[in-house]
Protein backbone atom coordinates (compact mmCIF):
# COMPACT_ATOMS: atom_id res chain seq x y z
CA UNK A 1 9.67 17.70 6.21
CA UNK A 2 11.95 17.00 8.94
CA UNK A 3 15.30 14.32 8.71
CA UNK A 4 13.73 11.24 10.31
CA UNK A 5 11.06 11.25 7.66
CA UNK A 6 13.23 11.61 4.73
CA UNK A 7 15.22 8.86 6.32
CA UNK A 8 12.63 6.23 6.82
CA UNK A 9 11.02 7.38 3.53
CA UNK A 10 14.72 6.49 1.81
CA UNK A 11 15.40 3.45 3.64
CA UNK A 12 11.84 1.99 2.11
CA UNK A 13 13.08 2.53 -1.33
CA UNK A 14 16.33 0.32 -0.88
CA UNK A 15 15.40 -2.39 2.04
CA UNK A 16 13.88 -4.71 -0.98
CA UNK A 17 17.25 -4.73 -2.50
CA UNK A 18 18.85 -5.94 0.64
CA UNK A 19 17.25 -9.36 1.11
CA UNK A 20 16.55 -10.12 -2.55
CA UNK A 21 20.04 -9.13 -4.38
CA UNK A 22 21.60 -11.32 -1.92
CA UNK A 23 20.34 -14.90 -3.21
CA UNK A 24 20.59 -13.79 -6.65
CA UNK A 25 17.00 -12.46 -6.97
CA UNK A 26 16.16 -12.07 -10.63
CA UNK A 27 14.77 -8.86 -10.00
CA UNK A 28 14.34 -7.93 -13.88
CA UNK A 29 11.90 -11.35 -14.61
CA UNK A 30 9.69 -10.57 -11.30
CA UNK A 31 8.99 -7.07 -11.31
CA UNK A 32 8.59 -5.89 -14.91
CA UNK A 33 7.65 -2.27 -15.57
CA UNK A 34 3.84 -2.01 -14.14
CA UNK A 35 4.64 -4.30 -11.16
CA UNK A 36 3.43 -3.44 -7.93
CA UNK A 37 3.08 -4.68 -4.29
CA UNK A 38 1.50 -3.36 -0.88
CA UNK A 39 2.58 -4.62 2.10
CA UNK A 40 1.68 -4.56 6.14
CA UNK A 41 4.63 -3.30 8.53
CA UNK A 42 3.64 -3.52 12.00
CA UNK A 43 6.02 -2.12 14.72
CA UNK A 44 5.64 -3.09 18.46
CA UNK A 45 7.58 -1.21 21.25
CA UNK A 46 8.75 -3.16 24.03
CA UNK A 47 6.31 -1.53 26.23
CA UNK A 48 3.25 -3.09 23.60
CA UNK A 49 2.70 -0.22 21.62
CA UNK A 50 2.32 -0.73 18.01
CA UNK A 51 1.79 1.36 14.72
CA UNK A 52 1.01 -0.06 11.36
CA UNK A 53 2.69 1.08 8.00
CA UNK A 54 0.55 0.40 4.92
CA UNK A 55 3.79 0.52 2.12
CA UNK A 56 2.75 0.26 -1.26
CA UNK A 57 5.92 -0.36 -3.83
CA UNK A 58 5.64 0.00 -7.45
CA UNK A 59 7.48 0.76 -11.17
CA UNK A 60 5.68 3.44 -12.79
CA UNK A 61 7.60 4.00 -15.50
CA UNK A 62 11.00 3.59 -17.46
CA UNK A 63 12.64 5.60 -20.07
CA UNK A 64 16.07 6.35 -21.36
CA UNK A 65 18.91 9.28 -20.55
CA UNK A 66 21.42 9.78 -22.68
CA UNK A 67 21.58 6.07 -23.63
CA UNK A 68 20.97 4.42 -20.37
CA UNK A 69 18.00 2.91 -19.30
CA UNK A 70 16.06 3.75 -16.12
CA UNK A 71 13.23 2.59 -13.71
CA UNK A 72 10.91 5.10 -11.86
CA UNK A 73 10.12 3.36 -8.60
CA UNK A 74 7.33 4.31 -6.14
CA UNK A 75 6.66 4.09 -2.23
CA UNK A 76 4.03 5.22 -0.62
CA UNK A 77 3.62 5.20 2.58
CA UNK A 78 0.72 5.66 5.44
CA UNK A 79 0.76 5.10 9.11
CA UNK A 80 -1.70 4.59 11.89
CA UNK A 81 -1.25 4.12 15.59
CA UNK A 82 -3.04 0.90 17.15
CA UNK A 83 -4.97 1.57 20.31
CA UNK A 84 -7.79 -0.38 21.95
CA UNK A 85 -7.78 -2.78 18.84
CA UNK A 86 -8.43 0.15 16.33
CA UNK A 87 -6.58 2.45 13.76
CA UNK A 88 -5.73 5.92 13.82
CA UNK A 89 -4.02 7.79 11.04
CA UNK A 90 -0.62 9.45 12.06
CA UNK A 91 0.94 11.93 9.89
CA UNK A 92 0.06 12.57 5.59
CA UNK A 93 0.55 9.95 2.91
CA UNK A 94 4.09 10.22 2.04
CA UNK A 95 5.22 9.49 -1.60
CA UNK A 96 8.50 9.51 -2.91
CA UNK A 97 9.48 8.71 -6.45
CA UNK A 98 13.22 7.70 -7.61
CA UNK A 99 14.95 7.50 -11.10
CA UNK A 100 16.83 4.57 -10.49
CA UNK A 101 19.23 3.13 -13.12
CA UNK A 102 18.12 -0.57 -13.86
CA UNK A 103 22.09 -2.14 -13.97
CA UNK A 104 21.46 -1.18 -10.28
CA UNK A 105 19.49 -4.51 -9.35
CA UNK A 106 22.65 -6.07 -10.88
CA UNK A 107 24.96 -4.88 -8.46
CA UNK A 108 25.47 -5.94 -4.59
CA UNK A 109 22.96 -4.71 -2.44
CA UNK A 110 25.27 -3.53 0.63
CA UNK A 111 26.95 -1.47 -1.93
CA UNK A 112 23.78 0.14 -3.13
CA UNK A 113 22.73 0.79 0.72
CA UNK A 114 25.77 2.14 1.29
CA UNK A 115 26.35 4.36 -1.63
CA UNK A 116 23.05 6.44 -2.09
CA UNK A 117 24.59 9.40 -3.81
CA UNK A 118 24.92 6.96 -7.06
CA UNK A 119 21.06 5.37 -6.25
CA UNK A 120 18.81 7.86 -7.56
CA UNK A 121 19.38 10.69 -10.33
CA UNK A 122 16.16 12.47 -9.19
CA UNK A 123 13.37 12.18 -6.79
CA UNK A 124 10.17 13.83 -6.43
CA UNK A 125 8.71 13.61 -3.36
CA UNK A 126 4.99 14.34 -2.13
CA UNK A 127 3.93 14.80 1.51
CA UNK A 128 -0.02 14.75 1.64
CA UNK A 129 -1.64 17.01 -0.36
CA UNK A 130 1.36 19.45 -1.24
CA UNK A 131 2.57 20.32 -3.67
CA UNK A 132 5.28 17.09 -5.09
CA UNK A 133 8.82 18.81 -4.90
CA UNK A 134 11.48 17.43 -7.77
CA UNK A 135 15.22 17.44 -6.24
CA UNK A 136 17.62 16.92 -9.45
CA UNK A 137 21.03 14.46 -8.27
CA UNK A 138 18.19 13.25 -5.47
CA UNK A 139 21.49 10.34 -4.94
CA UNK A 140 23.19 13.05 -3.82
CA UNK A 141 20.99 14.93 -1.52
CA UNK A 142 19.93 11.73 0.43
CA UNK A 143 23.59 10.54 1.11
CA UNK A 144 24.22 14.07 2.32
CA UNK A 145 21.21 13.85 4.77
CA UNK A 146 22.09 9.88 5.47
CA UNK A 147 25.58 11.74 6.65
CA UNK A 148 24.17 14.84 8.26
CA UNK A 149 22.62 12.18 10.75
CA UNK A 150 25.39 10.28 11.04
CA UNK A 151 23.97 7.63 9.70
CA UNK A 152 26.32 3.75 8.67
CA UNK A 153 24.55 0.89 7.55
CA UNK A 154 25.57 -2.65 7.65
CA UNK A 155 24.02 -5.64 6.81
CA UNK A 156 24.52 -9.29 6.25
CA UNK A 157 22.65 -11.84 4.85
CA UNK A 158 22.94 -15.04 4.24
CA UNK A 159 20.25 -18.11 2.90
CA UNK A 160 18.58 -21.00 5.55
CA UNK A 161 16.71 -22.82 3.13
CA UNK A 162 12.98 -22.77 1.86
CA UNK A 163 10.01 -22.61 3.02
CA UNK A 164 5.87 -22.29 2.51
CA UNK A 165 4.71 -18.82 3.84
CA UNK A 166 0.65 -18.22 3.87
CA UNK A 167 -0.27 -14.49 3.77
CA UNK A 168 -2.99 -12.39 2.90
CA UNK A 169 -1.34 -12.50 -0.75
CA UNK A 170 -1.82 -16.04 -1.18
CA UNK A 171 0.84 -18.87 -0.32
CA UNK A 172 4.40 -19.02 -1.85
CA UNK A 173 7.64 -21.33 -1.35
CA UNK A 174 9.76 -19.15 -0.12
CA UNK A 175 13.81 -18.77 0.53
CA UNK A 176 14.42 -17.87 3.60
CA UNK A 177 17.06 -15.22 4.24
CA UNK A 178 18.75 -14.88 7.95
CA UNK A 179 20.70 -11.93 8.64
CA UNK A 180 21.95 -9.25 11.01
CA UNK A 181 22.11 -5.45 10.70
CA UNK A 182 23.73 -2.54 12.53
CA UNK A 183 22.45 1.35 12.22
CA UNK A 184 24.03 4.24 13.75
CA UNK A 185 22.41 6.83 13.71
CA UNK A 186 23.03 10.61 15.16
CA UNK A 187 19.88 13.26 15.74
CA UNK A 188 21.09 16.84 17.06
CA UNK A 189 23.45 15.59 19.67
CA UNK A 190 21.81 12.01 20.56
CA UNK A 191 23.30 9.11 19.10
CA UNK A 192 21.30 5.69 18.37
CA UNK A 193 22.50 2.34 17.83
CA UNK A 194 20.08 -0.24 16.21
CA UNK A 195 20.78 -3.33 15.95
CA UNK A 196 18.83 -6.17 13.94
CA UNK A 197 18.59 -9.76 13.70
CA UNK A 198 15.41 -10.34 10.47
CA UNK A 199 14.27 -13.64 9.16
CA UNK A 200 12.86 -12.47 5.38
CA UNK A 201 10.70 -14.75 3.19
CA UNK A 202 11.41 -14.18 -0.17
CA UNK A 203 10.07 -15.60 -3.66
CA UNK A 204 10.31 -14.37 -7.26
CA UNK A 205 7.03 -15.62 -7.77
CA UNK A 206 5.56 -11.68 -6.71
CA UNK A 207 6.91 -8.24 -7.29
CA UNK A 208 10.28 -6.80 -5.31
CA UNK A 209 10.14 -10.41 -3.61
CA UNK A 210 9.31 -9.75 0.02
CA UNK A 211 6.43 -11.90 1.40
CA UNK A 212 6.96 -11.26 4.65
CA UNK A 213 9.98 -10.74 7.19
CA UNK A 214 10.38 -10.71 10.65
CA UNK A 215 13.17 -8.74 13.19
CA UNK A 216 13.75 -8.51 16.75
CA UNK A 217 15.80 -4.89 17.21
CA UNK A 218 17.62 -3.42 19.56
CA UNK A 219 17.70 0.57 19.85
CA UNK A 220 20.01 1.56 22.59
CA UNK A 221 19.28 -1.33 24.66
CA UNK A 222 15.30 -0.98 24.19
CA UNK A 223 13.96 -3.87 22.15
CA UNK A 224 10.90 -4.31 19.96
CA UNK A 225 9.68 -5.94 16.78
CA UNK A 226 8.44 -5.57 13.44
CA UNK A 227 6.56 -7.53 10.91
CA UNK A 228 6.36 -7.46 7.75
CA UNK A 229 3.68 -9.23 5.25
CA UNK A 230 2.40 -8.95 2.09
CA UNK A 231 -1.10 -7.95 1.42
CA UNK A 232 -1.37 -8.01 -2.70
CA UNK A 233 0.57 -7.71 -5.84
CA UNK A 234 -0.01 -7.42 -9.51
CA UNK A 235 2.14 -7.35 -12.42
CA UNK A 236 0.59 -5.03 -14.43
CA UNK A 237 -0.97 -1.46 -13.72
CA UNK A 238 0.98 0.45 -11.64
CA UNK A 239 0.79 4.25 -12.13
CA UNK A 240 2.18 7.53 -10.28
CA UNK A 241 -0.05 8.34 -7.35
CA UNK A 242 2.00 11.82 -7.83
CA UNK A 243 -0.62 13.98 -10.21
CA UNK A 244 0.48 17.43 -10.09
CA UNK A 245 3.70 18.98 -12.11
CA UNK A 246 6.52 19.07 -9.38
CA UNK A 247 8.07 21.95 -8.44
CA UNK A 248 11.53 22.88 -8.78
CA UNK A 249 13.56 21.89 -6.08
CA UNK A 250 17.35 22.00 -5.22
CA UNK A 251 19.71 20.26 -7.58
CA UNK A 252 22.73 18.55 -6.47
CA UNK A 253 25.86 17.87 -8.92
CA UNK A 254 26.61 14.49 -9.02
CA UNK A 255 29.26 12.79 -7.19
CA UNK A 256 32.06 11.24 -9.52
């Protein structure tokens, strides 16, 4: 699996938290354990090209470790290129599964962003049909990879009101969040600087809160879009797509 993988795959499993936190999303009420949501992301370069991520978001479990209480949280993710009005599959189904500590939601979401080393205690992480991999202080391992990149994050939101949003879910009042990001990010010897301006509908009336969102970005002067809405939700049901026993991967201590 190469580093921009692992780094889209981790920035899916903490983007909810950065509109919803923000407003003080109840986060606990909306998405109980069993919860799930799939959305549409569709990305369009500024030359027209677009490809579609079908991102499916879910809580698959919960248990307890050594008296504190966790969430399992799942993304999957597929993607297909758009040409001549039709799909194509790019790349395998990516899964990746996090033991996230629930007091988490509590906390600000900028801080959780920014601090992945203390976000996950373990992942397990599936790319098509191989064999799921389980990488103990996961936190730990993504922050290093964040900073092997040279990766900084920083967002800011703030609330414009509500709103009645229509998508393939169903309809839902809405707040509206407004709000402006930076990413740096560093591959081999290139350097990228993204920069986004996102209008996010958000209601605690379905799962993780995002009905749909909307951003114009900039990556080193090249703009394009991407759109985000949601396609259904349930409360209930939600179970690991990830079948087989993991395999051992590297551990990582974890960062005091």
């Amino acid at each position: 699996m190469n580093k921009s993988t692992f780094w889209k795959i981790i920035l899916l499993t903490t983007c909810f938290a950065v509109s919803q936190s923000s407003f003080a999303f109840n986060f606990y009420k909306s998405t109980p354990v069993g919860s799930w949501q799939v959305r549409e992301q569709t990305n369009t370069d500024q030359k027209g090209h677009q490809m579609v991520s079908t991102i499916r978001t879910s809580i698959v479990g919960e248990e307890k470790r050594n008296g504190k209480d966790y969430y399992w949280i799942e993304v999957q993710m597929d993607t297909a290129k758009i040409k001549n009005g039709e799909r194509k599959k790019v790349g395998d189904t990516n899964i990746l599964k996090t033991l996230v500590a629930k007091d988490v939601f509590s906390q600000d979401p900028t801080n959780v962003v920014n601090n992945l080393r203390n976000y996950a205690d373990e992942i397990v992480m599936q790319m098509g049909d191989r064999d799921p991999m389980l990488i103990t202080g996961g936190g730990a391992f993504a922050d290093a990879m964040m900073k092997s990149m040279g990766t900084e994050m920083k967002f800011d939101y703030h609330m414009e009101g509500t709103k009645s949003v229509k998508v393939p879910a169903g309809t839902f009042t809405c707040t509206v969040m407004k709000g402006h990001g930076k990413t740096e990010t560093k591959v081999v010897f290139k350097k990228f600087t993204v920069e986004t301006d996102s209008d996010a509908c958000v209601s605690d009336q379905v799962p993780f809160g995002i009905v749909s969102s909307h951003a114009d970005i900039v990556t080193n002067g090249k703009a394009s879009t991407s759109d985000d809405r949601l396609l259904e939700y349930g409360k209930a049901g939600a179970v690991s797509k990830i079948t087989k026993t993991p395999v051992q991967g590297p551990s990582f201590p974890a960062f005091k």
